[in-house]
C-alpha atoms as a PDB file:
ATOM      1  CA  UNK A   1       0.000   0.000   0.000  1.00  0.00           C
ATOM      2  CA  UNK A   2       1.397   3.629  -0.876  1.00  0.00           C
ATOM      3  CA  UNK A   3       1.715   5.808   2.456  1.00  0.00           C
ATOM      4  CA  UNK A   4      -0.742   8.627   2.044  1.00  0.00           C
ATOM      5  CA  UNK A   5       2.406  11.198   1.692  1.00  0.00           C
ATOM      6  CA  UNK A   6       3.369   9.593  -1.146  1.00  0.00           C
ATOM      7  CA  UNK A   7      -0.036   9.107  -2.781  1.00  0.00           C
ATOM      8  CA  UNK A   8      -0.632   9.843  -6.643  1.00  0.00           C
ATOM      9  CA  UNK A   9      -3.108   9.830  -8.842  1.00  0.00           C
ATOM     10  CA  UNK A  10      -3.044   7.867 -12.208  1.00  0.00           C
ATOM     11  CA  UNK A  11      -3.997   7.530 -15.277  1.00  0.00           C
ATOM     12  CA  UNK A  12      -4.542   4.326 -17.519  1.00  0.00           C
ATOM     13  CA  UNK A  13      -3.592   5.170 -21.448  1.00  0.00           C
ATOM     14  CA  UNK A  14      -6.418   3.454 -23.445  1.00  0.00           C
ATOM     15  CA  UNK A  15      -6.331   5.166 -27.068  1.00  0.00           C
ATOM     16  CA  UNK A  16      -6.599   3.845 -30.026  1.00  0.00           C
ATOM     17  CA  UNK A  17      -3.656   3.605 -32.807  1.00  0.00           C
ATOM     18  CA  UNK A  18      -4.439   4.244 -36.543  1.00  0.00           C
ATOM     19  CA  UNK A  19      -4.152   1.389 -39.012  1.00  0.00           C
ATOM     20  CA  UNK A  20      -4.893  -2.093 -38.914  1.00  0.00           C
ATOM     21  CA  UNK A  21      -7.238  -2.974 -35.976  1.00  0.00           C
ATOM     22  CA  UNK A  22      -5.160  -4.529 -32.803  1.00  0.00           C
ATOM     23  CA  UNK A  23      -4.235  -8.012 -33.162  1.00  0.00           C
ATOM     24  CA  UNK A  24      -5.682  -8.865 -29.806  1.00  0.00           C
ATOM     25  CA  UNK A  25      -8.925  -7.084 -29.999  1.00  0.00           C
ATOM     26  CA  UNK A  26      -9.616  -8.700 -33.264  1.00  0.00           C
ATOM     27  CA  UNK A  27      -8.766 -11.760 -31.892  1.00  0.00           C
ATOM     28  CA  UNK A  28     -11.552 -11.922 -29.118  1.00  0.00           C
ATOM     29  CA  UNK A  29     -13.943  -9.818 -31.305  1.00  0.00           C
ATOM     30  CA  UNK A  30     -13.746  -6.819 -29.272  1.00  0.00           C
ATOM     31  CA  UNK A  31     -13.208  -3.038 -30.613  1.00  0.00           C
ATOM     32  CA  UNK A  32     -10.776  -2.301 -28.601  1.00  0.00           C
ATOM     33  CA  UNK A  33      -7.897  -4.673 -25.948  1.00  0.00           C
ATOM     34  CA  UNK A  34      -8.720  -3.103 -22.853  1.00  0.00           C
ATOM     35  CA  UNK A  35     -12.181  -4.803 -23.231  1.00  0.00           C
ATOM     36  CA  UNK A  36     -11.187  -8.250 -23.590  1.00  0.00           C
ATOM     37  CA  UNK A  37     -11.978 -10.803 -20.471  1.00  0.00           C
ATOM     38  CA  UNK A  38      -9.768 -12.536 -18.460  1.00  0.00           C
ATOM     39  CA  UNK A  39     -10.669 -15.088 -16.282  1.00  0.00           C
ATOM     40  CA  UNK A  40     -14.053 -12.436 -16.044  1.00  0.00           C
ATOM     41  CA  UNK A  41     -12.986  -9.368 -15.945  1.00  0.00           C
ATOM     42  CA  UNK A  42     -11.765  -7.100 -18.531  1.00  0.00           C
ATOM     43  CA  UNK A  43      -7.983  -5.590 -18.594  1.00  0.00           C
ATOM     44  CA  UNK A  44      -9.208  -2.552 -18.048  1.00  0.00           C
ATOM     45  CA  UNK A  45     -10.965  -3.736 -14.778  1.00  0.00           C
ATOM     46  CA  UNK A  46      -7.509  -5.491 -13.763  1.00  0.00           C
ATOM     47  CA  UNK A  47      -5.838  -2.841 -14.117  1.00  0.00           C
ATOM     48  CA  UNK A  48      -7.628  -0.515 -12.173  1.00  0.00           C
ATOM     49  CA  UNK A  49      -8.276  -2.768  -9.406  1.00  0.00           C
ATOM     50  CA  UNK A  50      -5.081  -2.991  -8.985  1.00  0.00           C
ATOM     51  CA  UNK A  51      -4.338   0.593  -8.898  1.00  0.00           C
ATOM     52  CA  UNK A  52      -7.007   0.743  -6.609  1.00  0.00           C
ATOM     53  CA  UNK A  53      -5.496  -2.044  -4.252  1.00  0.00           C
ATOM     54  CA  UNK A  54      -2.450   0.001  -3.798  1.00  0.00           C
ATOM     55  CA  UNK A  55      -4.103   2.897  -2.470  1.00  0.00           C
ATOM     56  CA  UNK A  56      -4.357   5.143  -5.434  1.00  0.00           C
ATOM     57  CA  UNK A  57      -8.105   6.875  -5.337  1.00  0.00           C
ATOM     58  CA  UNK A  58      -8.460   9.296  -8.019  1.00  0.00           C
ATOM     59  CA  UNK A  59      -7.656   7.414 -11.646  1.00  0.00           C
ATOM     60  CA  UNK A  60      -8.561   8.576 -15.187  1.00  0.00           C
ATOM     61  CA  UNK A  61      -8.792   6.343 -18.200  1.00  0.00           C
ATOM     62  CA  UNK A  62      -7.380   8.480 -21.627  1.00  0.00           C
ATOM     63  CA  UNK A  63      -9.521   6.672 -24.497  1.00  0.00           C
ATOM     64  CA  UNK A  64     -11.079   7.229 -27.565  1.00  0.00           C
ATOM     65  CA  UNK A  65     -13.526   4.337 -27.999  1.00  0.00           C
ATOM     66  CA  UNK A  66     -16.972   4.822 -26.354  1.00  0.00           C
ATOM     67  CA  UNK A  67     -17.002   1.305 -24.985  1.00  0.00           C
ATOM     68  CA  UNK A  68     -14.066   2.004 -23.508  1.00  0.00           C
ATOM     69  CA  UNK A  69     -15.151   5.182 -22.038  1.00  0.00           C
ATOM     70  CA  UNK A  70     -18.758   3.867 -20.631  1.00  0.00           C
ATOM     71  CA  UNK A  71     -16.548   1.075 -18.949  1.00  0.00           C
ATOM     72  CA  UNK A  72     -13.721   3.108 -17.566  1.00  0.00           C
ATOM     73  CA  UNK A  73     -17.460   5.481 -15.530  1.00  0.00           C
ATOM     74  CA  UNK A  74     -18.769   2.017 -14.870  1.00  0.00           C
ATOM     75  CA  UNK A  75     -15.140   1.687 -12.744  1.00  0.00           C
ATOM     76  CA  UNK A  76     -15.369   4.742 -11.182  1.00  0.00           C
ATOM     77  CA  UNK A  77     -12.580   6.260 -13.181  1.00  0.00           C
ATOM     78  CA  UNK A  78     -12.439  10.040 -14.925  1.00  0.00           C
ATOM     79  CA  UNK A  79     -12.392   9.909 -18.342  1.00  0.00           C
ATOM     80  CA  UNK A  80     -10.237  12.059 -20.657  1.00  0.00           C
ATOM     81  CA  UNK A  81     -10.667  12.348 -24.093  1.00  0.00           C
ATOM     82  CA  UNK A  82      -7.094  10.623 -25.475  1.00  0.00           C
ATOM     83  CA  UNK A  83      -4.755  12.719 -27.922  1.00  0.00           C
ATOM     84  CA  UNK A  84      -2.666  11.202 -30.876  1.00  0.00           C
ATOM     85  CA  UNK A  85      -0.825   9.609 -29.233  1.00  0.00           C
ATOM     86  CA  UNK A  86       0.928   8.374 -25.523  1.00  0.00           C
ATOM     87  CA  UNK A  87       2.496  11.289 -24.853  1.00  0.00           C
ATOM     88  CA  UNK A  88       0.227  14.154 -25.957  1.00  0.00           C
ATOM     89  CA  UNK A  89      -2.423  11.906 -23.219  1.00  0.00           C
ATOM     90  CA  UNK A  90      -0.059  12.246 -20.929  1.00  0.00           C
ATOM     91  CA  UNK A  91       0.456  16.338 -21.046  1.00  0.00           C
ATOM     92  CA  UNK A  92      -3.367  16.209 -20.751  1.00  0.00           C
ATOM     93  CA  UNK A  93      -3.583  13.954 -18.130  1.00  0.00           C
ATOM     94  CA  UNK A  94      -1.107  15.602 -15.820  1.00  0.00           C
ATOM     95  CA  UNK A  95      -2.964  19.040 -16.834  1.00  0.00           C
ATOM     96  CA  UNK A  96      -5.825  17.552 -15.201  1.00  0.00           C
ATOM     97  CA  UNK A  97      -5.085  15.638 -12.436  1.00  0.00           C
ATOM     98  CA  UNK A  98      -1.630  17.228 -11.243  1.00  0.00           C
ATOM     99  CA  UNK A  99       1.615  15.580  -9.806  1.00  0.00           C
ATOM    100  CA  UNK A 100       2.671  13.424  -8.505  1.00  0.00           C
ATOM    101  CA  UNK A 101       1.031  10.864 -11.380  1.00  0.00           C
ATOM    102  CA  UNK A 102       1.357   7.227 -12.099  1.00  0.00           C
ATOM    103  CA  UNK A 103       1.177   6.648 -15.767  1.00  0.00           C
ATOM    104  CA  UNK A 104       0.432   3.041 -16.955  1.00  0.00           C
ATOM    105  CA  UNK A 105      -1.510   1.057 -19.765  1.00  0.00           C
ATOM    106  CA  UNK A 106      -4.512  -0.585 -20.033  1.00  0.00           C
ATOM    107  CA  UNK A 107      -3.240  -3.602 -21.572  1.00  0.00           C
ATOM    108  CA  UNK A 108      -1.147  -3.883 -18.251  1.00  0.00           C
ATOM    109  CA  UNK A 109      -3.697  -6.999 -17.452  1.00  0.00           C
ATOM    110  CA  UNK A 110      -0.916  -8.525 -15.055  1.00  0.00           C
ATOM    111  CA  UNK A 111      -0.629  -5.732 -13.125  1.00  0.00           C
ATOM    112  CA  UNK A 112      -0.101  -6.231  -9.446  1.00  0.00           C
ATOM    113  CA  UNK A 113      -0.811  -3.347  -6.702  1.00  0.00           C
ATOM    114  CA  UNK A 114       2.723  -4.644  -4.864  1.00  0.00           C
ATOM    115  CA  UNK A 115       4.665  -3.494  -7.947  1.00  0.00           C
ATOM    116  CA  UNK A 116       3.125   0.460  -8.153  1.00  0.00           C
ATOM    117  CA  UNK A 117       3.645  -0.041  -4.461  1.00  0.00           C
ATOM    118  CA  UNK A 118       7.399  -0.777  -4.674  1.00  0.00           C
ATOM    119  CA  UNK A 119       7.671   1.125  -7.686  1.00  0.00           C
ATOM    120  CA  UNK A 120       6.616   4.724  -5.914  1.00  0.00           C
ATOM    121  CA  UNK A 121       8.689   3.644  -2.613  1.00  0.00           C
ATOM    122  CA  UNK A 122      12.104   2.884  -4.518  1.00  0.00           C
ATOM    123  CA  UNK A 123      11.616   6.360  -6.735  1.00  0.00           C
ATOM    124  CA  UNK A 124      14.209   8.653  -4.824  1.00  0.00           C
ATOM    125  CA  UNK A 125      13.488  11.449  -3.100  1.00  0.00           C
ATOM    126  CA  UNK A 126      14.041  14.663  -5.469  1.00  0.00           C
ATOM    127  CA  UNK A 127      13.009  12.775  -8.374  1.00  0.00           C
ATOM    128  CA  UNK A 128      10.974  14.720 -11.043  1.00  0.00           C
ATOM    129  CA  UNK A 129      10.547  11.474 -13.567  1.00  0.00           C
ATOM    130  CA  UNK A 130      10.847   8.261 -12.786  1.00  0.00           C
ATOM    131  CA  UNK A 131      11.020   5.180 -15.338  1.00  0.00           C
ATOM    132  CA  UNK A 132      10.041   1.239 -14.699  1.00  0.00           C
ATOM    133  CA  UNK A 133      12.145  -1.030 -16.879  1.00  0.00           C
ATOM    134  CA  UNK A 134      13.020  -4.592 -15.800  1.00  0.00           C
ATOM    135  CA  UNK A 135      16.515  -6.204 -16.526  1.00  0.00           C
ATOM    136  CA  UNK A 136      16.374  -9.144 -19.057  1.00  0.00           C
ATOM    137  CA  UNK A 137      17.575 -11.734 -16.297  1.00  0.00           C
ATOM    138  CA  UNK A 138      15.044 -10.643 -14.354  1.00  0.00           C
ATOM    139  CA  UNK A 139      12.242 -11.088 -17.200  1.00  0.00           C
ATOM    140  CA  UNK A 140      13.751 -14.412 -18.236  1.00  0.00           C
ATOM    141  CA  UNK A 141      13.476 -15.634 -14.875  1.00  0.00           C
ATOM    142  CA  UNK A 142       9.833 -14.444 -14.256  1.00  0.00           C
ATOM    143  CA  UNK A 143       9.024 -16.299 -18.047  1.00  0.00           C
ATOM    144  CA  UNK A 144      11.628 -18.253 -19.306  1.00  0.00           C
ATOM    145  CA  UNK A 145      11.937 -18.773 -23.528  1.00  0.00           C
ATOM    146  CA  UNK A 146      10.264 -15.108 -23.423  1.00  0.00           C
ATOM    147  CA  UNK A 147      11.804 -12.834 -26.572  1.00  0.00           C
ATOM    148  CA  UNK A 148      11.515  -9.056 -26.069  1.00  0.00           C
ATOM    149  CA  UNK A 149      12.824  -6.356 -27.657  1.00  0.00           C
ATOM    150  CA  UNK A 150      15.847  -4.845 -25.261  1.00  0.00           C
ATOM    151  CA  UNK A 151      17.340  -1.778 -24.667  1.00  0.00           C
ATOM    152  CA  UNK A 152      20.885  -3.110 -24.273  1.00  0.00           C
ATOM    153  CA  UNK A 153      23.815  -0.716 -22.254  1.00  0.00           C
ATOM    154  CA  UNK A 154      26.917  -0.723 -19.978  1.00  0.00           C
ATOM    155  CA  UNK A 155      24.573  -1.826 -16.788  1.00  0.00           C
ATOM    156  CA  UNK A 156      22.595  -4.370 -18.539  1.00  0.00           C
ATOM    157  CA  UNK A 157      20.024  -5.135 -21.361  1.00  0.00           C
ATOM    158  CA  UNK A 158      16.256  -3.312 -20.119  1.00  0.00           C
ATOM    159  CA  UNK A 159      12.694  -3.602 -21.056  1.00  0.00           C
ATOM    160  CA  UNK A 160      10.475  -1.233 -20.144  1.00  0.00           C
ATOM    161  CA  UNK A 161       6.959  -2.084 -17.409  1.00  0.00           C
ATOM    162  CA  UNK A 162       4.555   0.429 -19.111  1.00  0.00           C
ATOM    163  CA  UNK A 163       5.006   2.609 -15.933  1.00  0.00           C
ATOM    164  CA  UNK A 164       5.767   5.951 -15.502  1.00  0.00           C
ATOM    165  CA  UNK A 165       5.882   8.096 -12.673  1.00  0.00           C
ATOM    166  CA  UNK A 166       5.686  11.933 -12.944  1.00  0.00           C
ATOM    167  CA  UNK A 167       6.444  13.266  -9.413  1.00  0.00           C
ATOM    168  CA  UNK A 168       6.537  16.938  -9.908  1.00  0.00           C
ATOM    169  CA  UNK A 169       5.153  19.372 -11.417  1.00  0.00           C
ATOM    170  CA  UNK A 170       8.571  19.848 -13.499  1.00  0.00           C
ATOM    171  CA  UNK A 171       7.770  16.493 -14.986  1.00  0.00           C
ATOM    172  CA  UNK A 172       6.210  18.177 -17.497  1.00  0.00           C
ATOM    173  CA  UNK A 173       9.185  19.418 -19.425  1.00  0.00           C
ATOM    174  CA  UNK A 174       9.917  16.008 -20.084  1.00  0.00           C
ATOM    175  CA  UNK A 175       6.890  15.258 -22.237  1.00  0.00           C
ATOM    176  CA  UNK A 176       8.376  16.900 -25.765  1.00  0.00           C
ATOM    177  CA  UNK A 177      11.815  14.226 -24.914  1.00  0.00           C
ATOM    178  CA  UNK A 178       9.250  11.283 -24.544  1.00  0.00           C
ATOM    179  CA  UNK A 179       7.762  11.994 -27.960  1.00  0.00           C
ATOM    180  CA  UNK A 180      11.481  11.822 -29.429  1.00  0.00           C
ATOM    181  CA  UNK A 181      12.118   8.683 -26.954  1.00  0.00           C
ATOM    182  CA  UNK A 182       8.953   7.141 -28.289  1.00  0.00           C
ATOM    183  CA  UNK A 183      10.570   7.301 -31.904  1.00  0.00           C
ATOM    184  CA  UNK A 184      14.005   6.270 -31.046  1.00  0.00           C
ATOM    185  CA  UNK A 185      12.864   3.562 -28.421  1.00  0.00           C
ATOM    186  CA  UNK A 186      14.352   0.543 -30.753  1.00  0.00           C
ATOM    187  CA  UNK A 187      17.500   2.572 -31.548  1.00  0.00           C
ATOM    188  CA  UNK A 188      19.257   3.059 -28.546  1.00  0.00           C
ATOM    189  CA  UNK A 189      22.411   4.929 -30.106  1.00  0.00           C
ATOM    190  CA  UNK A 190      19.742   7.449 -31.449  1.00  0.00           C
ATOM    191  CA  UNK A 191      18.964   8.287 -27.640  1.00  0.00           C
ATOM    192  CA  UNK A 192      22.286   8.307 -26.571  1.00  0.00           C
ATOM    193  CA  UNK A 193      23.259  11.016 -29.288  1.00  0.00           C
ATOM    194  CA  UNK A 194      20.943  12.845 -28.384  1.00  0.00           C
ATOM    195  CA  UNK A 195      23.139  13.215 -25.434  1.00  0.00           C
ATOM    196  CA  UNK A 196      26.070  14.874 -27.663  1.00  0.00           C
ATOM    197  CA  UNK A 197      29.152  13.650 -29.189  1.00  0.00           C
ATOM    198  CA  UNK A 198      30.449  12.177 -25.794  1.00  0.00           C
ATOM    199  CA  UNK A 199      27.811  10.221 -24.615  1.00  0.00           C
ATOM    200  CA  UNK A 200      27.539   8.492 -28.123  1.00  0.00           C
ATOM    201  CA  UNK A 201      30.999   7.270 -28.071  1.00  0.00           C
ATOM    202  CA  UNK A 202      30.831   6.566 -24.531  1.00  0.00           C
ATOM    203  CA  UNK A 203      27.370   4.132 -25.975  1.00  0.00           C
ATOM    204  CA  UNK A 204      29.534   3.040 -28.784  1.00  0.00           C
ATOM    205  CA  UNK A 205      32.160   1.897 -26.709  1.00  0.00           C
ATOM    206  CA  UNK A 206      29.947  -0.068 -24.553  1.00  0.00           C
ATOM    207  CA  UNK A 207      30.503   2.246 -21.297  1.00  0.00           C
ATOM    208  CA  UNK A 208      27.197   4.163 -21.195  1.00  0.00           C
ATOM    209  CA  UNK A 209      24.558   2.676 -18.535  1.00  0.00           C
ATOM    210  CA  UNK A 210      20.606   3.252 -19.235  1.00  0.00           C
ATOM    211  CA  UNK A 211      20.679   4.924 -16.056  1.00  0.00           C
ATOM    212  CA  UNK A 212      23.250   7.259 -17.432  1.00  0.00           C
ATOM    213  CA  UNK A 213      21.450   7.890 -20.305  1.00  0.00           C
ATOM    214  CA  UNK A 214      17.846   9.189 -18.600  1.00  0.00           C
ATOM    215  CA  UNK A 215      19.428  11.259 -15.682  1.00  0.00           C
ATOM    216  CA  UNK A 216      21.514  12.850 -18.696  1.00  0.00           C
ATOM    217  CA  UNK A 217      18.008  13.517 -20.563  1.00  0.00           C
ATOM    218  CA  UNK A 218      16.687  14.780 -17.663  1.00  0.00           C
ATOM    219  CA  UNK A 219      19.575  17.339 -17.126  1.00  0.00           C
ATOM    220  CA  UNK A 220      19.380  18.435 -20.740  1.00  0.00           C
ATOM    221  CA  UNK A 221      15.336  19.723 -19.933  1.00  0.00           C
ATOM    222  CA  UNK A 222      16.047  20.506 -16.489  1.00  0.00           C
ATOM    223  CA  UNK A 223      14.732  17.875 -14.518  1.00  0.00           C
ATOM    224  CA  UNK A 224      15.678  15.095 -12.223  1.00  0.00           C
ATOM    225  CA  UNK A 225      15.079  11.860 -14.135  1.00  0.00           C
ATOM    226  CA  UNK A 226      15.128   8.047 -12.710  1.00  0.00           C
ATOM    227  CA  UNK A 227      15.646   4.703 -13.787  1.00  0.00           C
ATOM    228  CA  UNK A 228      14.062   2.666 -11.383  1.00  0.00           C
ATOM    229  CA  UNK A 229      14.801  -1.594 -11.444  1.00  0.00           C
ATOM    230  CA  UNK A 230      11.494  -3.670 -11.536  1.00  0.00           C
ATOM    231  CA  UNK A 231      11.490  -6.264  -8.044  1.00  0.00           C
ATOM    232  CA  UNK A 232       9.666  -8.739 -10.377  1.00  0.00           C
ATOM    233  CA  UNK A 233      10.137  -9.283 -14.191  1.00  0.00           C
ATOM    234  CA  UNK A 234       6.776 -10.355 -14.683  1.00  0.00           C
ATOM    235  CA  UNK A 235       6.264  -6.532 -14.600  1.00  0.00           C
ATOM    236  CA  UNK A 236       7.601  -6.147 -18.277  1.00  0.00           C
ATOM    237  CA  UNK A 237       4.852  -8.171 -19.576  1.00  0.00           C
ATOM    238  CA  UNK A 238       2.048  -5.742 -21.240  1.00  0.00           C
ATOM    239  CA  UNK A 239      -0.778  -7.694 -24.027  1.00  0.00           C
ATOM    240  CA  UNK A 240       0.364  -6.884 -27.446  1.00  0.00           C
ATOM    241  CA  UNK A 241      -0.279 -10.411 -29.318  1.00  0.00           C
ATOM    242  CA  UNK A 242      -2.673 -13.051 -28.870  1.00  0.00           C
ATOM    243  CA  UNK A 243       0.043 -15.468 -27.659  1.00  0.00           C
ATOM    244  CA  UNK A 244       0.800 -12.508 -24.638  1.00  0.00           C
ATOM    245  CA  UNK A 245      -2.931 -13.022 -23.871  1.00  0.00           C
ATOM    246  CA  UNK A 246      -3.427 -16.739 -23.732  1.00  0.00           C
ATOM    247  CA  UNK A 247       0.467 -16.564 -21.548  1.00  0.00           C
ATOM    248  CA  UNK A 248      -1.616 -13.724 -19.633  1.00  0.00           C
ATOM    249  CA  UNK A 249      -4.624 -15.851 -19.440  1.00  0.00           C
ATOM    250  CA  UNK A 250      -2.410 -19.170 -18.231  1.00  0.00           C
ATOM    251  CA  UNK A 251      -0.511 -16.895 -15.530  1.00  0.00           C
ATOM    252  CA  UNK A 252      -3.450 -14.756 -13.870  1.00  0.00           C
ATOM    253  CA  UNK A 253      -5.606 -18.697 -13.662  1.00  0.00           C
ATOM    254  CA  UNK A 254      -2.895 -20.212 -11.665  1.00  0.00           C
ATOM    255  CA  UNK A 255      -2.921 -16.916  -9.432  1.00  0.00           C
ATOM    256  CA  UNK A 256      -6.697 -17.043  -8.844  1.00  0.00           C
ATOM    257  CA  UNK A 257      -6.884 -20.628  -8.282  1.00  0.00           C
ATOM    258  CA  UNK A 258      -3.686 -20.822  -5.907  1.00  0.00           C
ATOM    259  CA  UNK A 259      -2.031 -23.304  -8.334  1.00  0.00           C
ATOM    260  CA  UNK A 260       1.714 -23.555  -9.713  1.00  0.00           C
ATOM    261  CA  UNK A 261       2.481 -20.373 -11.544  1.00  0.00           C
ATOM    262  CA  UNK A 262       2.678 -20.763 -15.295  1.00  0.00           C
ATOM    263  CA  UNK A 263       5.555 -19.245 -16.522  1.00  0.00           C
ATOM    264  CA  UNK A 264       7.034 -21.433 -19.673  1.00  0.00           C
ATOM    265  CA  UNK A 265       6.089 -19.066 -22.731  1.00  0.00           C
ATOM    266  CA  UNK A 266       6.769 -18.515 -26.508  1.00  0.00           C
ATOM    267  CA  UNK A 267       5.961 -15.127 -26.503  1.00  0.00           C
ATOM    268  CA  UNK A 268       7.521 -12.130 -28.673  1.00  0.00           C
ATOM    269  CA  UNK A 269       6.705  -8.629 -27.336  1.00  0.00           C
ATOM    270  CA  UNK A 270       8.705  -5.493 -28.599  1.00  0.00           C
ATOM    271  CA  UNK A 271       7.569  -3.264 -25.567  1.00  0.00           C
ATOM    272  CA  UNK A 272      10.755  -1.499 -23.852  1.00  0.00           C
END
């Protein structure tokens, strides 16, 4: 549970991309993921329950769809009318609702209220942004035979959780870099020059750490910006393919039913 003092709100990104409809929704005949069931309740549902679990009160679901939006008022949530894209939700979302805010997804559907628990206690004091990722090891461990797209660096090879914490007001400054980090997420070097000439030899010759990398961002806008390690790597998992739901689906029935975890997988997910 999150001590009062430390209490944010959140919101739960649940937009909708252009293009070709989302493999998953079309795969359950839904419009849109965050309505799909899991062992009877939706993602969206999981998700905030588990939010809600840890303590966090006031959450508002960024969406699009209108299914989405009459189920994120059936949950008690605010709803926000979702921009573009992630980031352009996010400058409206922390508009709205203020700092300190927990950003997450609402494809998160194994989402557990220990991790925004730990997550918010093990962000530093001081700290404006604060990132999620989860080292490989750890992921491997949580799901073994699970491929992911890494970030790979000096202090190890990351994926991202899907959760962001914005503890300050000053977080906001950061929202034009996460656009550019949004583009350049599967090109590391293109983050790390970013950084100037220095920091992309120091990534070419295998010395720059991820943590390096964000609390250099963070200086170049002004802020204080965190990596912060995952406790579990089960975090990293979000739903982007039907084979993430059915692993999903395998994983949350052995929690609810007090049985062995499942955690053999042949999953490919390019989150970071």
């Amino acid at each position: 549970m999150i001590p009062p003092s430390l209490k944010p709100s959140a919101l739960i990104l649940a937009g909708s991309r252009p293009g070709p409809a989302d493999p998953v929704a079309a795969s359950e005949g839904v419009w849109h993921k965050a309505l799909v069931t899991l062992e009877g309740r939706t993602m969206l549902a999981r998700v905030t329950a588990a939010l809600r679990e840890a303590g966090i009160e006031r959450i508002a679901v960024a969406a699009s769809d209108p299914q989405v939006m009459d189920l994120a008022r059936e949950l008690g949530c605010e709803v926000l009318l979702a921009a573009s894209g992630p980031s352009a939700s996010v400058a409206i979302g922390l508009e709205k609702l203020g700092a300190p805010l927990l950003v997450t997804t609402s494809d998160h559907a194994l989402l557990r209220p220990e991790w925004v628990a730990d997550f918010v206690a093990d962000t530093p004091v001081g700290t404006d942004v604060s990132i999620l990722l989860a080292r490989r090891e750890d992921i491997e461990t949580a799901m073994p035979g699970s491929r992911r797209t890494y970030l790979r660096f000096a202090d190890g090879q990351w994926s991202g959780c899907n959760l962001f914490l914005l503890a300050s007001e000053r977080a906001s400054a950061a929202i034009e870099t996460w656009k550019m980090v949004e583009a350049d997420r599967k090109r590391p070097w293109r983050i790390a020059a970013r950084l100037g000439l220095g920091m992309l030899a120091s990534y070419a010759l295998g010395r720059l750490t991820l943590a390096e990398a964000i609390a250099g961002l963070g200086r170049r806008i002004g802020i204080a910006a965190r990596l912060t390690a995952a406790r579990d790597g089960l975090a990293a998992v979000d739903v982007d393919k039907p084979q993430d739901l059915a692993d999903a689906r395998a994983i949350i029935a052995a929690r609810e039913t007090g049985g062995p975890q499942v955690r053999n997988t042949s999953s490919e997910s390019g989150s970071t």
